[in-house]
C-alpha atoms as a PDB file:
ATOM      1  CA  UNK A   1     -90.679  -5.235  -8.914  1.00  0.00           C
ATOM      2  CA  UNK A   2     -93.428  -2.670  -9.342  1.00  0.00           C
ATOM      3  CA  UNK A   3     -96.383  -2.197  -6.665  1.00  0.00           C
ATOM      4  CA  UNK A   4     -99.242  -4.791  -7.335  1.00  0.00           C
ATOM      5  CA  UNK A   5    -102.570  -5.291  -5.990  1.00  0.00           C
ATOM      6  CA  UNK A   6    -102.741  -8.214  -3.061  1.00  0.00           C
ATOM      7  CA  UNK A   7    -106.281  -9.440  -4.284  1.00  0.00           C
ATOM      8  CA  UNK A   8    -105.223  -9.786  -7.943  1.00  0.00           C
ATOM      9  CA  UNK A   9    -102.439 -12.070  -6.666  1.00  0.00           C
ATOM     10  CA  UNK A  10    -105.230 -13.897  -5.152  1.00  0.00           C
ATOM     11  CA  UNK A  11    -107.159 -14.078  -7.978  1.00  0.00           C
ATOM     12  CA  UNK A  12    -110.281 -11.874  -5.597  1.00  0.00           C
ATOM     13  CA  UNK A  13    -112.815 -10.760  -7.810  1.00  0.00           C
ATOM     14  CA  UNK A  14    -113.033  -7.496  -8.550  1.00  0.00           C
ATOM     15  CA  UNK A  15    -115.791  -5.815  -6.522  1.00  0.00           C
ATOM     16  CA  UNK A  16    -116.294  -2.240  -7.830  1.00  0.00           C
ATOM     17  CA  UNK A  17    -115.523  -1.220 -11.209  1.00  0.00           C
ATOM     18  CA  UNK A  18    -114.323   1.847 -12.293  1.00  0.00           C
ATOM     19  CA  UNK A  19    -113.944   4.113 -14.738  1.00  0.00           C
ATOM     20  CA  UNK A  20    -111.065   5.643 -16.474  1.00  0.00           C
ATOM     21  CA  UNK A  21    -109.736   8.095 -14.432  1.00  0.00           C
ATOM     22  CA  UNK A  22    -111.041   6.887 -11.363  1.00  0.00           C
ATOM     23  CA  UNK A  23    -109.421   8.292  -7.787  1.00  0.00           C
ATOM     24  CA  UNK A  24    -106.401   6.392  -6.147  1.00  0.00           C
ATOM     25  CA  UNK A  25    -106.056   3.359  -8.383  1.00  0.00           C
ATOM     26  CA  UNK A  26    -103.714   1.653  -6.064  1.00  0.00           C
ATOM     27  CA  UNK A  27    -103.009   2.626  -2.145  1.00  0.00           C
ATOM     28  CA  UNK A  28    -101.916   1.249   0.958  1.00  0.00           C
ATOM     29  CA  UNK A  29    -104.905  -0.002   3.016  1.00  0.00           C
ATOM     30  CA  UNK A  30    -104.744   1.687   6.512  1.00  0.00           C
ATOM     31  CA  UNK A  31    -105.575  -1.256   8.259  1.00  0.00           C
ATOM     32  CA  UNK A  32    -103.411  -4.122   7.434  1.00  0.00           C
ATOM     33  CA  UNK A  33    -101.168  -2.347   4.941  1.00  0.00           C
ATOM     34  CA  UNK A  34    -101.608  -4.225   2.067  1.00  0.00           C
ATOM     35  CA  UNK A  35    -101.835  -2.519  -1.412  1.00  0.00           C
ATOM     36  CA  UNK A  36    -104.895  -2.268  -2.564  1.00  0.00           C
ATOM     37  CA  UNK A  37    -106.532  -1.038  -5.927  1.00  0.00           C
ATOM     38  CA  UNK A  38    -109.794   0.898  -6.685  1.00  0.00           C
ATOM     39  CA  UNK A  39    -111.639  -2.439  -7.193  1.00  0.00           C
ATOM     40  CA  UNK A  40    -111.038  -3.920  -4.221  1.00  0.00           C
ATOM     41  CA  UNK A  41    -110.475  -0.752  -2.112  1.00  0.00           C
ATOM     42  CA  UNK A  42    -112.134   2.494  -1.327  1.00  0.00           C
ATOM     43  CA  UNK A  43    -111.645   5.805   0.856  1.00  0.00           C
ATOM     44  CA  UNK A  44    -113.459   5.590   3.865  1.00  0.00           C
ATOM     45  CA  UNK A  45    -115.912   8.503   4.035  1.00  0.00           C
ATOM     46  CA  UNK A  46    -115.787   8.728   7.422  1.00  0.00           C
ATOM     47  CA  UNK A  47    -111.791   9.247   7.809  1.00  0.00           C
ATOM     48  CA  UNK A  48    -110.447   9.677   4.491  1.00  0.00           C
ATOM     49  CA  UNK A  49    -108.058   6.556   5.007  1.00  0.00           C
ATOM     50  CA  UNK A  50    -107.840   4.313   2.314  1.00  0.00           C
ATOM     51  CA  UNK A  51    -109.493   0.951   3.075  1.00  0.00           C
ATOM     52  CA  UNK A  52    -109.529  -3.188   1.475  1.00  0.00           C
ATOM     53  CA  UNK A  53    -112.702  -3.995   1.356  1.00  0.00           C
ATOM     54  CA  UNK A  54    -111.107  -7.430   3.446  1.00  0.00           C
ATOM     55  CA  UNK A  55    -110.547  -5.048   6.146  1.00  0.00           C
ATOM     56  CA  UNK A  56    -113.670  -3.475   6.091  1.00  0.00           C
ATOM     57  CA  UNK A  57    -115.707  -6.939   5.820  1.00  0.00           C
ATOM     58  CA  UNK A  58    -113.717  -8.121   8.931  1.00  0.00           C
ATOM     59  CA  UNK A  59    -114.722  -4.631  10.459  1.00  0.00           C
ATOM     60  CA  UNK A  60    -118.277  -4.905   9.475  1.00  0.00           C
ATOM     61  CA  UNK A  61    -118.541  -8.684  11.032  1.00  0.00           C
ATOM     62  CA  UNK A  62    -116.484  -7.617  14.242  1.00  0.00           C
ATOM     63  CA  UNK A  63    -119.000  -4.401  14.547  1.00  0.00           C
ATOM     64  CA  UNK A  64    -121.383  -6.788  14.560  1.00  0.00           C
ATOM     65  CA  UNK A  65    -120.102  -9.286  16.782  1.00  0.00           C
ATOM     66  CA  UNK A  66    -118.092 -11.711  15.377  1.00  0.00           C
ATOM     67  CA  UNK A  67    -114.838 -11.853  14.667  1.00  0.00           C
ATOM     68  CA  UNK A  68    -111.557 -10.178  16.576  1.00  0.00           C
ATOM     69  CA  UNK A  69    -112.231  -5.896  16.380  1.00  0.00           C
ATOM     70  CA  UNK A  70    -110.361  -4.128  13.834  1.00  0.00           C
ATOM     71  CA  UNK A  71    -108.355  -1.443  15.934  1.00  0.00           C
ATOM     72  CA  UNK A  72    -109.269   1.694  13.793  1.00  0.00           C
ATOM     73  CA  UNK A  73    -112.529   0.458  11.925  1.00  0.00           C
ATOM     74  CA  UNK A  74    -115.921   0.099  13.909  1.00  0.00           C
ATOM     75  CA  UNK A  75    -119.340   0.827  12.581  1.00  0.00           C
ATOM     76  CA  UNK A  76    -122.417   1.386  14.568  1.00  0.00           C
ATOM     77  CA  UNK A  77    -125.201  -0.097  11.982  1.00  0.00           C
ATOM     78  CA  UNK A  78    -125.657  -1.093   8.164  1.00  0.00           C
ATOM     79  CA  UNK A  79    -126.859   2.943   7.872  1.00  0.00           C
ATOM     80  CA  UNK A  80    -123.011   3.702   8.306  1.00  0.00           C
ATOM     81  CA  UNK A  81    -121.704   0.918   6.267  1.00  0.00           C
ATOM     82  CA  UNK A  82    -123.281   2.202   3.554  1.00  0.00           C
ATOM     83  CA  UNK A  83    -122.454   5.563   4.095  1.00  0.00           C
ATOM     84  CA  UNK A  84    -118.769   5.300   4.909  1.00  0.00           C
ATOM     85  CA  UNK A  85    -118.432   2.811   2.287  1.00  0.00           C
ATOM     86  CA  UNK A  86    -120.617   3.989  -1.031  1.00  0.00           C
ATOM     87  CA  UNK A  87    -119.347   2.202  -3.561  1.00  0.00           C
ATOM     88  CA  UNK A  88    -119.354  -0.939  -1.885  1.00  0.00           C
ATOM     89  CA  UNK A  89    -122.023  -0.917  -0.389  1.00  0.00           C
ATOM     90  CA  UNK A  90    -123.608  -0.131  -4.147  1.00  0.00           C
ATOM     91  CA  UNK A  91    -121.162  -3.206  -5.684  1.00  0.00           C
ATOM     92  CA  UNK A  92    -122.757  -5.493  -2.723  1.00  0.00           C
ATOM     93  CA  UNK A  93    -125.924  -5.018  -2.632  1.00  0.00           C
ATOM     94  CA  UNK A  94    -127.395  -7.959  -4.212  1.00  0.00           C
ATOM     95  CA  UNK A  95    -125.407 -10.381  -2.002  1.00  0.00           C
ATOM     96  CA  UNK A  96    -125.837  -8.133   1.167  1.00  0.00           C
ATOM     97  CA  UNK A  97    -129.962  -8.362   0.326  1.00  0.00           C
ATOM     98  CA  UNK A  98    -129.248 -12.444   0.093  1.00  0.00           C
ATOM     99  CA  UNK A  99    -127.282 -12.813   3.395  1.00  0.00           C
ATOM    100  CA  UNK A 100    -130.125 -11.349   5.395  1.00  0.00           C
ATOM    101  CA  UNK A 101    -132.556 -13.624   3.752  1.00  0.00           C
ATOM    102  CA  UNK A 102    -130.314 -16.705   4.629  1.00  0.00           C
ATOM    103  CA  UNK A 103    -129.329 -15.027   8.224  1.00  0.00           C
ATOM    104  CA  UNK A 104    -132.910 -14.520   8.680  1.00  0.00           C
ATOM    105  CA  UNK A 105    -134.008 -18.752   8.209  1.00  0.00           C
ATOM    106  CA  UNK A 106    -130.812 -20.039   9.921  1.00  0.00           C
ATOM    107  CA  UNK A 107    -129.607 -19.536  14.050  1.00  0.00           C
ATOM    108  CA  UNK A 108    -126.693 -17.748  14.098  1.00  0.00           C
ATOM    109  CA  UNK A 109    -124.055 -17.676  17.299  1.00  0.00           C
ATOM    110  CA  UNK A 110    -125.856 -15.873  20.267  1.00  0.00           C
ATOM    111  CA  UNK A 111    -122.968 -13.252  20.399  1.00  0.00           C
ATOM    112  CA  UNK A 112    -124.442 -11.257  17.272  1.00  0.00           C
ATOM    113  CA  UNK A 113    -125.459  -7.905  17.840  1.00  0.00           C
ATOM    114  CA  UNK A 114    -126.415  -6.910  14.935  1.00  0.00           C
ATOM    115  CA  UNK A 115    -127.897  -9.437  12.013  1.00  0.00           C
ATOM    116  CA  UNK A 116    -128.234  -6.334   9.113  1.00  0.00           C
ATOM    117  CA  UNK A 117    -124.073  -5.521   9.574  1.00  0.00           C
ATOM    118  CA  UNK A 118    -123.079  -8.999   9.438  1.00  0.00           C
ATOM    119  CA  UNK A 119    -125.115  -9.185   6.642  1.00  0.00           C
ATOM    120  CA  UNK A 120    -123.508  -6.481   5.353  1.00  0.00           C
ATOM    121  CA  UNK A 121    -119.658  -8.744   6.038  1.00  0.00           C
ATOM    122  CA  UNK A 122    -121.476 -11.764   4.413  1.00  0.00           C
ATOM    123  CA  UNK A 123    -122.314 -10.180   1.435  1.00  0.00           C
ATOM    124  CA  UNK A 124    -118.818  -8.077   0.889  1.00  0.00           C
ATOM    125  CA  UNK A 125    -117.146 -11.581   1.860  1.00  0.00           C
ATOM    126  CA  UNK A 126    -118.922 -13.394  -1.285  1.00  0.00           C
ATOM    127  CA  UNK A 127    -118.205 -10.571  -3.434  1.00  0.00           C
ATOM    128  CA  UNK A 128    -114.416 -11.123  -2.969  1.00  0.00           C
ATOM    129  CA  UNK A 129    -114.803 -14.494  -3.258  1.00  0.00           C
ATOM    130  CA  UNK A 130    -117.677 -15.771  -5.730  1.00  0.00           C
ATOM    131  CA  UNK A 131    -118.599 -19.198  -5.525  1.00  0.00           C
ATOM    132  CA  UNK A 132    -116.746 -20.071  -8.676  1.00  0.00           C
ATOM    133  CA  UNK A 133    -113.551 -19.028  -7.018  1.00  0.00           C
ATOM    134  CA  UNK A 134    -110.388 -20.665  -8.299  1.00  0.00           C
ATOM    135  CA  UNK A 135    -107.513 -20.194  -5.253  1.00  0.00           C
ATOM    136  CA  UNK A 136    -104.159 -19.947  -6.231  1.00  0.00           C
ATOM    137  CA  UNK A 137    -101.624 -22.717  -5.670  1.00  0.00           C
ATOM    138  CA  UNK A 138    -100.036 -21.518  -2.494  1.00  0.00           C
ATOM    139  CA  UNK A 139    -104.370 -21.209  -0.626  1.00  0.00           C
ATOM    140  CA  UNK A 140    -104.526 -25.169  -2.041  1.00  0.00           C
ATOM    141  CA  UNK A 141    -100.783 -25.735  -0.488  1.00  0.00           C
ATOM    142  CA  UNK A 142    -102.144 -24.586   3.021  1.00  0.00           C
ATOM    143  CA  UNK A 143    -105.248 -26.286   2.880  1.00  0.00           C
ATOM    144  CA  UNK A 144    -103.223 -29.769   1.979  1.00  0.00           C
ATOM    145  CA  UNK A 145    -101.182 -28.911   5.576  1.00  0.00           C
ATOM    146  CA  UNK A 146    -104.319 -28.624   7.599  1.00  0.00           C
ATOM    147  CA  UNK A 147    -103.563 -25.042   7.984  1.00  0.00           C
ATOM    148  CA  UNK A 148    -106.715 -23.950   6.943  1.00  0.00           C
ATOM    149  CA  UNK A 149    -109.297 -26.030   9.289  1.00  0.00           C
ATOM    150  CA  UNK A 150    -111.618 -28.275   7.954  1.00  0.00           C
ATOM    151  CA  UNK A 151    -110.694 -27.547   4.410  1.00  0.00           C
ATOM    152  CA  UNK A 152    -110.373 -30.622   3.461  1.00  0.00           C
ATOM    153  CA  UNK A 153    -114.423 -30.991   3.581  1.00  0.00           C
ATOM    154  CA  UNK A 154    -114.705 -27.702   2.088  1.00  0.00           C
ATOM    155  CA  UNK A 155    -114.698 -26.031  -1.086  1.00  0.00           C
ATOM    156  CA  UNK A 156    -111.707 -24.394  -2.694  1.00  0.00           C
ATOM    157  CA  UNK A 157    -114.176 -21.207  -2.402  1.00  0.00           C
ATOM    158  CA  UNK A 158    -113.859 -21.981   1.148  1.00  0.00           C
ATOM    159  CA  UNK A 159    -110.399 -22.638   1.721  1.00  0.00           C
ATOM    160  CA  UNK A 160    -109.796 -18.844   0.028  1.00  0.00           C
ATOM    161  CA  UNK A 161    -112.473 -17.433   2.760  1.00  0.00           C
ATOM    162  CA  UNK A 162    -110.742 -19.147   5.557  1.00  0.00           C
ATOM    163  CA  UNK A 163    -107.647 -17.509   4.279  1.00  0.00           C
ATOM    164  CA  UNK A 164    -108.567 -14.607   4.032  1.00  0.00           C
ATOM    165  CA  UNK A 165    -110.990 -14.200   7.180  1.00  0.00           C
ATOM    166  CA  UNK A 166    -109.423 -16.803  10.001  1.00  0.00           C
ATOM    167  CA  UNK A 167    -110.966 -17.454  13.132  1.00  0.00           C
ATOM    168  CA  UNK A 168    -114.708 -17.024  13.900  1.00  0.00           C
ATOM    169  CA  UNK A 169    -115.963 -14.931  11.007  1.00  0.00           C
ATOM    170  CA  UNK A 170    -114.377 -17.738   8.559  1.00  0.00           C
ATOM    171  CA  UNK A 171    -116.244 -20.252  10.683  1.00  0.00           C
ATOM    172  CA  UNK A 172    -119.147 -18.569  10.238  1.00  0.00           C
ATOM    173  CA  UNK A 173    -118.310 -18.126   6.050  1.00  0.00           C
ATOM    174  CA  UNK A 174    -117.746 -21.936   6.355  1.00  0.00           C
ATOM    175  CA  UNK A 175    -120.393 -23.237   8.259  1.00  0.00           C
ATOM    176  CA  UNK A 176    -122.546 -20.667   5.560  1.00  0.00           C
ATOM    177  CA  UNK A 177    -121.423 -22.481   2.459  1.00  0.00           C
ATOM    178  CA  UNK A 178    -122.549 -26.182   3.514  1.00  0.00           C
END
């Protein structure tokens, strides 16, 4: 069986696009060792490690206070989101732009430190997962278990988020798309 990206399996949109010829089209993401390609990873500019943009989004929320930390990933401000993260941050920017507007009318847990990074999460979050999301079968078999949470009152662009970001930044992605 040959190497595949995890987020194609997923069906997780593609988030930067590429070129021909573009740098490390598939590598091992530092963090949680999946295998990740150049669409839906990216060397970190600050260590050279090779980084899923699903790691760095639960990074970016736990830098800014929600979420569990991610042991080798922790970023002091958007300024250095951006920076260790270019293309990204680039492929995001719309949807970053549109989670600070919605952060900025809504109350949000008291524990955030910084609104602009989790922002920054939001936006790379709903990148990987557009609202017209279509899980595949085995995210739709969890969420018929209860495994997911309150999937059941959710949508299946929902259920993927949960999946993919359990715990309180999923919550948060949750509460965020009622």
């Amino acid at each position: 069986m040959a190497a595949e990206c995890w987020a194609h399996v997923l069906n997780i949109a593609v988030v930067v696009q590429n070129g021909p010829g573009a740098p490390d089209p598939l590598g091992t993401c530092f963090e949680c060792s999946v295998f990740g390609c150049a669409g839906h990873a990216e060397k970190d500019q600050g260590s050279g490690k090779w980084i899923c943009f699903t790691s760095v989004a639960k990074a970016t929320a736990a830098s800014a206070g929600v979420g569990e930390p991610v042991a080798g990933l922790q970023l002091s401000g958007s300024q250095e989101f951006e920076a260790r993260f270019p293309g990204l941050a680039d492929a995001t920017a719309e949807l970053r732009a549109a989670a600070r507007t919605r952060l900025a009318s809504r109350p949000v847990t008291a524990a955030v430190r910084d609104s602009q990074l989790l922002a920054d999460a939001i936006g790379v979050a709903h990148a990987l997962v557009p609202e017209n999301h279509e899980p595949p079968p085995y995210v739709e078999t969890l969420a018929s278990t209860g495994r997911l949470g309150r999937y059941e009152a959710a949508t299946r662009r929902t259920g993927t988020l949960r999946y993919l970001f359990p715990g309180q930044f999923g919550e948060l992605l949750s509460d965020l798309d009622t």
